[in-house]
Structures are given as C-alpha cells and as structure tokens.
Protein backbone atom coordinates (compact mmCIF):
# COMPACT_ATOMS: atom_id res chain seq x y z
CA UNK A 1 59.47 -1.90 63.60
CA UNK A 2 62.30 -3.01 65.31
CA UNK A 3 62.09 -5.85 67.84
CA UNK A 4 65.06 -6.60 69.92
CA UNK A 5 63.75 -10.42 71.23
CA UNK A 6 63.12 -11.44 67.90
CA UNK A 7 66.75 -10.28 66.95
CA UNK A 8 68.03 -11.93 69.71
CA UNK A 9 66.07 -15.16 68.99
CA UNK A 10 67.22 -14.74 65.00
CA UNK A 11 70.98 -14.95 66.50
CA UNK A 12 70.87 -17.93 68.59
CA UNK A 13 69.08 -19.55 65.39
CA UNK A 14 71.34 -18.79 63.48
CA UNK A 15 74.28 -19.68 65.66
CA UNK A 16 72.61 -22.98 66.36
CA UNK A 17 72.47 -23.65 62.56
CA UNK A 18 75.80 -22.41 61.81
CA UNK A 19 77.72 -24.36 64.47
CA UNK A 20 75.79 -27.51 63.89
CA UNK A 21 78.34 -28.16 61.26
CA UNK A 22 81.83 -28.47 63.19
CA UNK A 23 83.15 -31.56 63.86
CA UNK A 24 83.03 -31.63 67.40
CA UNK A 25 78.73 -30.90 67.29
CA UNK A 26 76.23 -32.35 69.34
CA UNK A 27 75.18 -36.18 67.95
CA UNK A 28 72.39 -37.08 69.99
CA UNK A 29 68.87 -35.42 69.55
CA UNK A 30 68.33 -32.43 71.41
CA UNK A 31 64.88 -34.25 72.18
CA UNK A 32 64.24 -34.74 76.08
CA UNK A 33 63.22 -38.69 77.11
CA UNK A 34 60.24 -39.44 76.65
CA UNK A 35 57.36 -38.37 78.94
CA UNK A 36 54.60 -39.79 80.89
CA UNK A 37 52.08 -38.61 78.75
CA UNK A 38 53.69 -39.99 75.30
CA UNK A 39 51.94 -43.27 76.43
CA UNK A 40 48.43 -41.74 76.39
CA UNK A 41 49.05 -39.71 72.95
CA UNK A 42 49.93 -42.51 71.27
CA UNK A 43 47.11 -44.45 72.51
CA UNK A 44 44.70 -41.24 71.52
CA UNK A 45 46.45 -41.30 68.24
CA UNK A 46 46.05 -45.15 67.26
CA UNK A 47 42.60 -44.92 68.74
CA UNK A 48 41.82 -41.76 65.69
CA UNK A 49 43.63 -43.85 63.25
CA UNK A 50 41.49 -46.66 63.96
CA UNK A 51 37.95 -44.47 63.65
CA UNK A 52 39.31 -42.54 60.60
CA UNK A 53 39.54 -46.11 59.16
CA UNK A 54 36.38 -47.38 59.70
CA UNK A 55 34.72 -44.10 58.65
CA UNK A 56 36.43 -43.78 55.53
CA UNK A 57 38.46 -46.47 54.73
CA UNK A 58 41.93 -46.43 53.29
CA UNK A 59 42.10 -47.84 49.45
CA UNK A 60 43.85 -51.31 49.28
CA UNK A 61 47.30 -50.46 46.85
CA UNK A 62 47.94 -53.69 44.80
CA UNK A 63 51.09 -54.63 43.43
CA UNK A 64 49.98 -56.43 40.46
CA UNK A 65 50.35 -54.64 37.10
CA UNK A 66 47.22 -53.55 35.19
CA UNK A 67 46.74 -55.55 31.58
C-alpha cells in the first residue's frame, strides 16, 4: 500500500536526523518553554508517587556489604 504522508513524514525524519550532524546544527532543545499546566502535572505526578509509596512501599537499598 503506498502512502504518500507517511513518505513525506519518513523524509523530513530523516532529513532532521541526517542534518542534525553539521556543525552549524541547532544546540538548544527543540522543546517549547514550559507551560501553564507543567505546574499541575508535576503536582499530579508527586501526589501518585507519594500514594504508590504508601501502598506499596519502595525497599530501603543499603550500602553495607553482606558477611
């Protein structure tokens, strides 16, 4: 089957990837600042974290050597 927007999308890929490498390449992350609603994720995610914890607690990793 041929698909002409997933060629298309294959060739700016692969453009992308292949001129990523030159010299003169973008250096800062292609990443847009951060949004109003990063605030809230994070908070949702801590808040998981946090029950995940208390439901099943992570193990305790010691650093002293077993005898």
């Amino acid at each position: 089957m041929f698909d002409p927007t997933a060629m298309i999308m294959a060739d700016k890929a692969t453009k992308h990837h292949v001129l990523s490498a030159r010299p003169e390449a973008r250096t800062t992350p292609e990443r847009p600042p951060r949004q109003r609603g990063d605030s809230m994720r994070q908070l949702a995610a801590t808040t998981l974290r946090r029950l995940a914890d208390r439901v099943e607690p992570r193990r305790v990793k010691s650093c002293v050597p077993a005898a």
